[in-house]
Protein backbone atom coordinates (compact mmCIF):
# COMPACT_ATOMS: atom_id res chain seq x y z
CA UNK A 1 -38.90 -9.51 -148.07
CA UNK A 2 -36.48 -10.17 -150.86
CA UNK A 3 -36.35 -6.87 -152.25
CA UNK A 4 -33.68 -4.12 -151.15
CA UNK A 5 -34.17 -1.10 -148.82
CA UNK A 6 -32.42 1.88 -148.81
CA UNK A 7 -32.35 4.71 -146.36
CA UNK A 8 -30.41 7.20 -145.56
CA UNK A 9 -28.54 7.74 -141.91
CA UNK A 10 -27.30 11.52 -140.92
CA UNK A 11 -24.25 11.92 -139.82
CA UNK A 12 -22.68 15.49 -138.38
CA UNK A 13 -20.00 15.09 -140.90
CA UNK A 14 -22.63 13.96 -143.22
CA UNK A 15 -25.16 11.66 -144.88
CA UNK A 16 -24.53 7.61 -145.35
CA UNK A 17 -26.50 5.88 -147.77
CA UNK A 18 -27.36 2.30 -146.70
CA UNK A 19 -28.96 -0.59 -149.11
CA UNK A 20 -29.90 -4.24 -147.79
CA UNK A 21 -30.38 -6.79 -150.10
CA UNK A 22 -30.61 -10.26 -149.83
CA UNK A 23 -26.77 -10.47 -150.60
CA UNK A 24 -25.70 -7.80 -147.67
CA UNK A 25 -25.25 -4.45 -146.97
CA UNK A 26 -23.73 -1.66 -148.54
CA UNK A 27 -22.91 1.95 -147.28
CA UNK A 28 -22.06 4.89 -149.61
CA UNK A 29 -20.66 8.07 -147.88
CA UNK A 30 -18.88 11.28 -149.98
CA UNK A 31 -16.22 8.89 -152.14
CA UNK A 32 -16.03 6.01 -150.25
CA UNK A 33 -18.65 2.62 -150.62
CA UNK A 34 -18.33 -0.95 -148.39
CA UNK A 35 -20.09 -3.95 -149.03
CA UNK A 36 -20.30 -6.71 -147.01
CA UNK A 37 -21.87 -9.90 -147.34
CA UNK A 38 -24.73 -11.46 -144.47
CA UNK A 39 -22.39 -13.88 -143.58
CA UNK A 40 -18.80 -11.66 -143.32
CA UNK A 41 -20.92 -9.95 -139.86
CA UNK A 42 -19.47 -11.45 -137.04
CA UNK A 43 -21.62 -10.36 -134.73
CA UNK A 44 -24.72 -7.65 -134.13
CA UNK A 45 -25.36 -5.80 -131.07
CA UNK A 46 -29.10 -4.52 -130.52
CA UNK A 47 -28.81 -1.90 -128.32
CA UNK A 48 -31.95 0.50 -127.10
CA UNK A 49 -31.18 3.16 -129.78
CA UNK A 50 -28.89 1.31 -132.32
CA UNK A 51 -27.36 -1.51 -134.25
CA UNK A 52 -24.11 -2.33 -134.41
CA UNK A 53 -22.52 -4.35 -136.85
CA UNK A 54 -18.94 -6.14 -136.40
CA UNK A 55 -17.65 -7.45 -140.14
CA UNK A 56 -14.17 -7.63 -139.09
CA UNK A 57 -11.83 -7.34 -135.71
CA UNK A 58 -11.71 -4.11 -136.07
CA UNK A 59 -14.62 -2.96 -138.35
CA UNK A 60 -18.28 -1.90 -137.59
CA UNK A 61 -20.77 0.18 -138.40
CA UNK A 62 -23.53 1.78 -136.25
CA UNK A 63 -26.92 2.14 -137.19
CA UNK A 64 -28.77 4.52 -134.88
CA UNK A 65 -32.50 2.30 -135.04
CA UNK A 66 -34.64 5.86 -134.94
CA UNK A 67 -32.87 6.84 -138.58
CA UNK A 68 -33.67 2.96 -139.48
CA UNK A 69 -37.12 2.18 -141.30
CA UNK A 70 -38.84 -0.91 -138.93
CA UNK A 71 -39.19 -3.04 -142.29
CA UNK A 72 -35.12 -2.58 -142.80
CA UNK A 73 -35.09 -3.34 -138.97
CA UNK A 74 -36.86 -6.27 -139.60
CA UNK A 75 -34.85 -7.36 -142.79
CA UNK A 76 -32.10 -6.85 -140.97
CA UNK A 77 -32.90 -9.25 -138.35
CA UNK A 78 -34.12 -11.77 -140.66
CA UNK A 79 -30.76 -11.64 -142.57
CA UNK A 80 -28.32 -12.02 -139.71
CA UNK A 81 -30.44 -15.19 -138.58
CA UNK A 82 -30.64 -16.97 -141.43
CA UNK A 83 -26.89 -17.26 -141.82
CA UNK A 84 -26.25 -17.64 -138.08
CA UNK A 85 -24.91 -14.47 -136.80
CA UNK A 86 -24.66 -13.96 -133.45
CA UNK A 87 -27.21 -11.69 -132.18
CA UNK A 88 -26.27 -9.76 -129.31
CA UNK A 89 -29.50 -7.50 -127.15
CA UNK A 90 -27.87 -5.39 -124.89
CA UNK A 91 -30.23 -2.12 -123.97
């Protein structure tokens, strides 16, 4: 899997645009993009009904996992392990 996904996640405020590549992950919402690279996330948390993705102390994203397409899931996954991120399944 070494092409990108995109997908969309919907927001009340609004829609963010996600893309996964083999360099990271990027969001896109209104005027305002992130990147981040696989090995910036400190840590992922796999709960029942979401993702959640530390970068920083103090930044993270969520991912709800219905909104997320199981071969992004997947690439996802595959990502965070190959650089070593600590992989947290809580739900």
């Amino acid at each position: 899997m070494g092409s990108a996904h995109e997908f969309e996640v919907n927001r009340g405020s609004g829609v963010v645009n996600y893309v996964l590549s083999s360099q990271g992950i990027s969001r896109a919402a209104r005027y305002r993009r992130k990147a981040i690279k696989w090995h910036q996330i400190q840590t992922l948390w796999k709960l029942k009904n979401s993702f959640i993705i530390f970068y920083s102390d103090t930044g993270f994203w969520i991912l709800p996992q219905e909104q997320i397409p199981p071969e992004a899931r997947d690439f996802i996954m595959q990502e965070v392990q190959l650089v070593g991120v600590r992989v947290k399944s809580l739900g």
